[in-house]
PDB file of N, CA and C in Angstrom:
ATOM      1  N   UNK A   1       0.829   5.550 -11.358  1.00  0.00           N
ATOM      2  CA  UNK A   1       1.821   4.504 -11.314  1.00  0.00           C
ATOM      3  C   UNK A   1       1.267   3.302 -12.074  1.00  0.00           C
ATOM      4  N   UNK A   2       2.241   2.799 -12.671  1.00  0.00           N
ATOM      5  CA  UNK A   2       1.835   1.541 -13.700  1.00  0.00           C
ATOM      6  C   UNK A   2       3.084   0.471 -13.724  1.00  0.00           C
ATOM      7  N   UNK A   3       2.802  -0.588 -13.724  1.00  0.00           N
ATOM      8  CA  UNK A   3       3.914  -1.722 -13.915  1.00  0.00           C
ATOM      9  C   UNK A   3       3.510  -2.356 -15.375  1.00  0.00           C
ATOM     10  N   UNK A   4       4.673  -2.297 -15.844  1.00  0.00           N
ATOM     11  CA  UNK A   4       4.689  -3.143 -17.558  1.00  0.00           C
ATOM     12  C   UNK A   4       6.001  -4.246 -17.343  1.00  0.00           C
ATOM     13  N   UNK A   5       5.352  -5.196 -17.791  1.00  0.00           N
ATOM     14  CA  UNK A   5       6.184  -6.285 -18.119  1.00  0.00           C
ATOM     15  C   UNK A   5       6.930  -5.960 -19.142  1.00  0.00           C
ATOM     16  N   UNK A   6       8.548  -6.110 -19.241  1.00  0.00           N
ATOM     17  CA  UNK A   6       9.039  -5.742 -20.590  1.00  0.00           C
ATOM     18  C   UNK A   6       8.997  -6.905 -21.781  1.00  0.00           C
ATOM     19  N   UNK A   7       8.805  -8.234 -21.153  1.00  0.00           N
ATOM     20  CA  UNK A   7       8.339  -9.303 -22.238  1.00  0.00           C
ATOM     21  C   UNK A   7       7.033  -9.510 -22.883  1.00  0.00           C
ATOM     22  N   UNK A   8       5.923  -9.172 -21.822  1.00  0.00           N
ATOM     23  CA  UNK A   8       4.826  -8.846 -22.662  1.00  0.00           C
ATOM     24  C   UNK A   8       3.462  -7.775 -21.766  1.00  0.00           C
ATOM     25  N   UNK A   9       3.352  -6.901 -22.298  1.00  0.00           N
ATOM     26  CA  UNK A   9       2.589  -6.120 -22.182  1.00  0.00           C
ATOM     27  C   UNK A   9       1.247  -6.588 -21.455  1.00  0.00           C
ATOM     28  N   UNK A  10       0.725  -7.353 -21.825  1.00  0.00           N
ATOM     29  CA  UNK A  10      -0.492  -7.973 -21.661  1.00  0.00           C
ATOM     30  C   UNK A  10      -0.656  -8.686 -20.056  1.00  0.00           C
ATOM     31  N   UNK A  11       0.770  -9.154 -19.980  1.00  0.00           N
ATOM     32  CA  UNK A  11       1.206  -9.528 -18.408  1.00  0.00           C
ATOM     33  C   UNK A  11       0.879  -8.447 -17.083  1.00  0.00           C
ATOM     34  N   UNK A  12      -0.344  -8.242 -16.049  1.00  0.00           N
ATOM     35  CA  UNK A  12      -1.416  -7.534 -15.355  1.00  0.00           C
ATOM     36  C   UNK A  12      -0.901  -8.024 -13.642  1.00  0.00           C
ATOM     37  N   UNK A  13      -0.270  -9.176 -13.476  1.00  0.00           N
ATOM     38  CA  UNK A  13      -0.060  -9.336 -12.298  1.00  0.00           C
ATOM     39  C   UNK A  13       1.853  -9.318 -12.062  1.00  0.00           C
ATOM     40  N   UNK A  14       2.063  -8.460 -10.353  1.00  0.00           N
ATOM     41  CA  UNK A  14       3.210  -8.032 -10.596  1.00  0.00           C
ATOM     42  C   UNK A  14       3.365  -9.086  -8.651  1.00  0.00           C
ATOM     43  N   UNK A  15       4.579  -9.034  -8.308  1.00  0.00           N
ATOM     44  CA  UNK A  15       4.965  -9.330  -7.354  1.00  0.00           C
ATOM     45  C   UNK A  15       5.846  -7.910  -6.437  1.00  0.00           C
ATOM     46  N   UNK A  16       5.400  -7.447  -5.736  1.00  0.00           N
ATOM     47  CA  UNK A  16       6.260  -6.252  -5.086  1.00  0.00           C
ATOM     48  C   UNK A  16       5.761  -6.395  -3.386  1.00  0.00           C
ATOM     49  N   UNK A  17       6.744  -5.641  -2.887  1.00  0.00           N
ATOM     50  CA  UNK A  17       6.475  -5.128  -1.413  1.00  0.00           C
ATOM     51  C   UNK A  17       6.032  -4.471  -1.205  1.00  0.00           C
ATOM     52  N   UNK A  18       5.174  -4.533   0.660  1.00  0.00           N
ATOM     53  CA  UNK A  18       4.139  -3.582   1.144  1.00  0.00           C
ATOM     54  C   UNK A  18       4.635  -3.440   2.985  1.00  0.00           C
ATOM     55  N   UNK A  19       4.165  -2.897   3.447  1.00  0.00           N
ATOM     56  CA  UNK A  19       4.391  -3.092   5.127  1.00  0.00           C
ATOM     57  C   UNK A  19       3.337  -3.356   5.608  1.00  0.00           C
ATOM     58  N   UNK A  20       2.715  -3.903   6.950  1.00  0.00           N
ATOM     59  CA  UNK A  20       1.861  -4.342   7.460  1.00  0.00           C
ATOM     60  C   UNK A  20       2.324  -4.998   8.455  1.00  0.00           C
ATOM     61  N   UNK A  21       1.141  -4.440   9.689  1.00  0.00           N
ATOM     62  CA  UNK A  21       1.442  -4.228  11.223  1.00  0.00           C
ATOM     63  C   UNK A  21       0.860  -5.340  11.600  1.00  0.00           C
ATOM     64  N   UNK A  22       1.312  -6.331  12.595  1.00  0.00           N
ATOM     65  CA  UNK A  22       0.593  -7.133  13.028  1.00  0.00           C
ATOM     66  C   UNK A  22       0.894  -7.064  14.272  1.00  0.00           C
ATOM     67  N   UNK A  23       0.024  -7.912  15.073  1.00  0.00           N
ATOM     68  CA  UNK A  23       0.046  -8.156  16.767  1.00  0.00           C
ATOM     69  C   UNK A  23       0.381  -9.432  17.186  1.00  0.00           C
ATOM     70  N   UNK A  24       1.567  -9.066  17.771  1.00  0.00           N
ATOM     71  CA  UNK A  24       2.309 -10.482  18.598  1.00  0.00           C
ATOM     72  C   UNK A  24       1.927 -10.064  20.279  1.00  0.00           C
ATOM     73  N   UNK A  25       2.044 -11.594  20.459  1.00  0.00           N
ATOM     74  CA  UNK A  25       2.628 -12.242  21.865  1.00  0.00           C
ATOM     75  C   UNK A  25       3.987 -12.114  22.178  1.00  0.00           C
ATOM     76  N   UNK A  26       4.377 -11.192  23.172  1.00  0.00           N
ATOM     77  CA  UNK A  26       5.810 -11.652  23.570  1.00  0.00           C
ATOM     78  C   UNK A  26       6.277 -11.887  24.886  1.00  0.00           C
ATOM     79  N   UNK A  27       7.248 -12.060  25.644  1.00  0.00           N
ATOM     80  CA  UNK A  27       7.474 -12.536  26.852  1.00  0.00           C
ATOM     81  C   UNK A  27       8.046 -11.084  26.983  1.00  0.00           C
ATOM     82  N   UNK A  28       8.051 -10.771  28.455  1.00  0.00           N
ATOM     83  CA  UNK A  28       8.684  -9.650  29.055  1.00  0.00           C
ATOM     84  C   UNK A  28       9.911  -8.948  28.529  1.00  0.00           C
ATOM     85  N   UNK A  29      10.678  -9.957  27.555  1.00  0.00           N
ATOM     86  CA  UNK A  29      12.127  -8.953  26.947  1.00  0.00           C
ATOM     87  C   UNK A  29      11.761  -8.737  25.638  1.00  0.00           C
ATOM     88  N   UNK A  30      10.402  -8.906  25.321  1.00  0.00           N
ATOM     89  CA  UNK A  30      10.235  -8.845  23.973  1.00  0.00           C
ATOM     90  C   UNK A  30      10.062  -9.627  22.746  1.00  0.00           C
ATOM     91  N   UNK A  31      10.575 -10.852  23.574  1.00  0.00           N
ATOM     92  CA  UNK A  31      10.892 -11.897  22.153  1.00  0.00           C
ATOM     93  C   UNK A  31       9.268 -12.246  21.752  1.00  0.00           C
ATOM     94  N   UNK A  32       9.234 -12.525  20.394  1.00  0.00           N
ATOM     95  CA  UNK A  32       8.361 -13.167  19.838  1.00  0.00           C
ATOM     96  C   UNK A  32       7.818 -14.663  20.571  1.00  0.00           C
ATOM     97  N   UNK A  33       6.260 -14.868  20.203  1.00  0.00           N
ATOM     98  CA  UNK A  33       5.837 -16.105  20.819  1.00  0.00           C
ATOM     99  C   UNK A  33       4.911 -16.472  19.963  1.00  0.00           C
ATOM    100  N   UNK A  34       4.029 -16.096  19.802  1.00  0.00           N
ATOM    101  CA  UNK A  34       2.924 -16.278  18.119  1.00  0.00           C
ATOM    102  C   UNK A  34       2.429 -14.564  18.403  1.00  0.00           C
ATOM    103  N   UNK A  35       1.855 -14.770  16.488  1.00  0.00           N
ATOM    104  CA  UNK A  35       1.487 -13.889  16.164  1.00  0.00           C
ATOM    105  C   UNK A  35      -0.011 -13.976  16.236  1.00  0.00           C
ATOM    106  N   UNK A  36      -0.772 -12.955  16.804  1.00  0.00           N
ATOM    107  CA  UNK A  36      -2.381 -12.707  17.749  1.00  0.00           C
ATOM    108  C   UNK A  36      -2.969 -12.715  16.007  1.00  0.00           C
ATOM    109  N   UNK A  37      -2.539 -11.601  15.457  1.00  0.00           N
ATOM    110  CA  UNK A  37      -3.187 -10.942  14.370  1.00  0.00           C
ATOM    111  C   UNK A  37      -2.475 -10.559  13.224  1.00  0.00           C
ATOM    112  N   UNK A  38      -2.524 -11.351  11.807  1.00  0.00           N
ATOM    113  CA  UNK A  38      -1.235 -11.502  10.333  1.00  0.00           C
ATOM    114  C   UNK A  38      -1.564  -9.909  10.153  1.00  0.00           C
ATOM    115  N   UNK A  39      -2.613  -9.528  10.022  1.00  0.00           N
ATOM    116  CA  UNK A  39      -2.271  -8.053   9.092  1.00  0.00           C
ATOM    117  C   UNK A  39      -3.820  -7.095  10.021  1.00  0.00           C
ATOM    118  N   UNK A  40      -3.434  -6.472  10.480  1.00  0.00           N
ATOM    119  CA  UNK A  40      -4.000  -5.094  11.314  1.00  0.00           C
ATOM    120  C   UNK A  40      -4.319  -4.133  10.517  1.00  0.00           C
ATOM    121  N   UNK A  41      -3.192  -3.558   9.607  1.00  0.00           N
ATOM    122  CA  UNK A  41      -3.004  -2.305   9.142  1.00  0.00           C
ATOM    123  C   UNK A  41      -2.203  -2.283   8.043  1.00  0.00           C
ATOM    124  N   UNK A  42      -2.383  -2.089   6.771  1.00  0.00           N
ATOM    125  CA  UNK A  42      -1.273  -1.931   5.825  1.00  0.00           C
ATOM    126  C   UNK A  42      -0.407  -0.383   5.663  1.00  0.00           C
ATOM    127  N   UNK A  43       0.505  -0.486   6.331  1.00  0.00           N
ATOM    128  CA  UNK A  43       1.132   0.954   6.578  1.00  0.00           C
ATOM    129  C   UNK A  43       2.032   1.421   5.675  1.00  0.00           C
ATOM    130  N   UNK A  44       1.996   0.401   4.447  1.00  0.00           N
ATOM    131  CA  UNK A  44       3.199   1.467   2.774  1.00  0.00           C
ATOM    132  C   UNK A  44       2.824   0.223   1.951  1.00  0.00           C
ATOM    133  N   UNK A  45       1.623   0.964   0.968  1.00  0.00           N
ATOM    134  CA  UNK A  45       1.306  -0.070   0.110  1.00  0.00           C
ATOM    135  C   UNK A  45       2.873  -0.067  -1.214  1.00  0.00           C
ATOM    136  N   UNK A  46       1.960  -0.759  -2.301  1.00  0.00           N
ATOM    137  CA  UNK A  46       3.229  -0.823  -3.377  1.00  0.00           C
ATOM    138  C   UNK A  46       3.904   0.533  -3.564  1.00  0.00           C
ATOM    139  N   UNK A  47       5.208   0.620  -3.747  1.00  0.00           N
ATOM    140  CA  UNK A  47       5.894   2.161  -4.151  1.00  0.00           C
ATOM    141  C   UNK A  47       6.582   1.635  -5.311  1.00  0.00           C
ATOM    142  N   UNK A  48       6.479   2.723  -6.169  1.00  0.00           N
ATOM    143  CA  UNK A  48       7.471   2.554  -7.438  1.00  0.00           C
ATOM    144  C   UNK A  48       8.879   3.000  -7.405  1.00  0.00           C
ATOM    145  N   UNK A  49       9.508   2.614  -6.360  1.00  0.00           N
ATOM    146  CA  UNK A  49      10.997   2.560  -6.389  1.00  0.00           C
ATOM    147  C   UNK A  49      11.382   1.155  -5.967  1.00  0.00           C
ATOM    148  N   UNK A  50      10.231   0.147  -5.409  1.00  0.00           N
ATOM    149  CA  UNK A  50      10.386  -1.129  -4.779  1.00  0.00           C
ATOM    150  C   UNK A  50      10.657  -1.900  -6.249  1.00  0.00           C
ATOM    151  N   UNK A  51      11.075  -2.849  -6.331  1.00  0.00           N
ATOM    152  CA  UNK A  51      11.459  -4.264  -7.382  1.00  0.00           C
ATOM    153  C   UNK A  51      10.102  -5.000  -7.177  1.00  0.00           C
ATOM    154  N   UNK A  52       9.547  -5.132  -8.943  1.00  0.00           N
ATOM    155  CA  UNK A  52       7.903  -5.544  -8.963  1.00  0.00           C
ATOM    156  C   UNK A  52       8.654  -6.446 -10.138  1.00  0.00           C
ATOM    157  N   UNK A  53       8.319  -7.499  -9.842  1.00  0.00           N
ATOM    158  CA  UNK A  53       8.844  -8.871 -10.245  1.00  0.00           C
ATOM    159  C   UNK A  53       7.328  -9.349 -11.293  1.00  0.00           C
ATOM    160  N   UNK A  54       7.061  -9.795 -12.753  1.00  0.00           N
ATOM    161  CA  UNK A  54       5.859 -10.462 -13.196  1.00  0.00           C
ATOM    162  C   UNK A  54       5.755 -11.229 -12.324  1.00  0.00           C
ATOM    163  N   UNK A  55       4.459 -11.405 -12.139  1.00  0.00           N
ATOM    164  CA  UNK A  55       4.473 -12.954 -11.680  1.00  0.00           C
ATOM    165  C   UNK A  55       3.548 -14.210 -12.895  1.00  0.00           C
ATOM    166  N   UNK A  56       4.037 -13.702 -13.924  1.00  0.00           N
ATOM    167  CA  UNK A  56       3.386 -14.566 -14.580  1.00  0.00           C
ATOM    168  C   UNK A  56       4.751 -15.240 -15.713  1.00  0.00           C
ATOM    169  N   UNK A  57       5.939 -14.540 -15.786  1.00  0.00           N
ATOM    170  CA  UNK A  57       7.071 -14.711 -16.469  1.00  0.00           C
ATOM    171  C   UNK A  57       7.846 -14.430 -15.395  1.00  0.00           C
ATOM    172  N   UNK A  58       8.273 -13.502 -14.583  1.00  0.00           N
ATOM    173  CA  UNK A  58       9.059 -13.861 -13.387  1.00  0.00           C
ATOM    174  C   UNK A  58      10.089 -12.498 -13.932  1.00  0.00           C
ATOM    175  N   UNK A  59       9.950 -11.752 -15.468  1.00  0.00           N
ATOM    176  CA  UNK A  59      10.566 -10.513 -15.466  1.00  0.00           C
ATOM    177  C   UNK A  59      10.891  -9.402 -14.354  1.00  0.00           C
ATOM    178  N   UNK A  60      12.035  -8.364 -14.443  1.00  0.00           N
ATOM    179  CA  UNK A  60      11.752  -7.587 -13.896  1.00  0.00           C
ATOM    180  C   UNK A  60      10.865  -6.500 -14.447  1.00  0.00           C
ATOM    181  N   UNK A  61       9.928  -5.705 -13.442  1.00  0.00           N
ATOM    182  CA  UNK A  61       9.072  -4.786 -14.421  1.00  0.00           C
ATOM    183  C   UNK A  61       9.443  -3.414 -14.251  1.00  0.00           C
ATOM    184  N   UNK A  62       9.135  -2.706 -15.057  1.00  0.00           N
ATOM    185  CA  UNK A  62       9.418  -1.231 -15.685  1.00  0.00           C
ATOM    186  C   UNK A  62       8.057  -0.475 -14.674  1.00  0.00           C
ATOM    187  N   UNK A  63       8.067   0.585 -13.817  1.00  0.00           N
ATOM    188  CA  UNK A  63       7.178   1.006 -13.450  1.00  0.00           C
ATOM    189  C   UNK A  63       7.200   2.603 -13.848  1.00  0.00           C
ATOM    190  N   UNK A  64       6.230   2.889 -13.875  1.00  0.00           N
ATOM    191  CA  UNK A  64       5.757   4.608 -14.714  1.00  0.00           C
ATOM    192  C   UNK A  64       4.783   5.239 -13.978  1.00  0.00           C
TER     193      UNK A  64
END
């Protein structure tokens, strides 16, 4: 898997989605209260069907 900028090639950093588990505090029905722990576990790193944005021009990118 590869991300290309279609404005310029040379462009190496992309913006996309991942999942990641964290550990909350909640009250007895569940609701949120703070979060114990931001990232535990990364459980679906980048996929090439997700929208990978440059982040250096803000293009959309072409992934292969």
């Amino acid at each position: 898997m590869k991300a290309v900028c279609p404005k310029n090639k040379k462009h190496n950093r992309f913006i996309t989605c991942v999942r990641v588990e964290q550990e909350w505090e909640v009250d007895s029905k569940g609701i949120w209260i703070r979060t114990v722990d931001e990232n535990i576990e990364t459980t679906h790193g980048p996929h090439p069907l997700n929208t990978w944005i440059c982040s250096i021009c803000g293009a959309v990118a072409k992934v292969e």
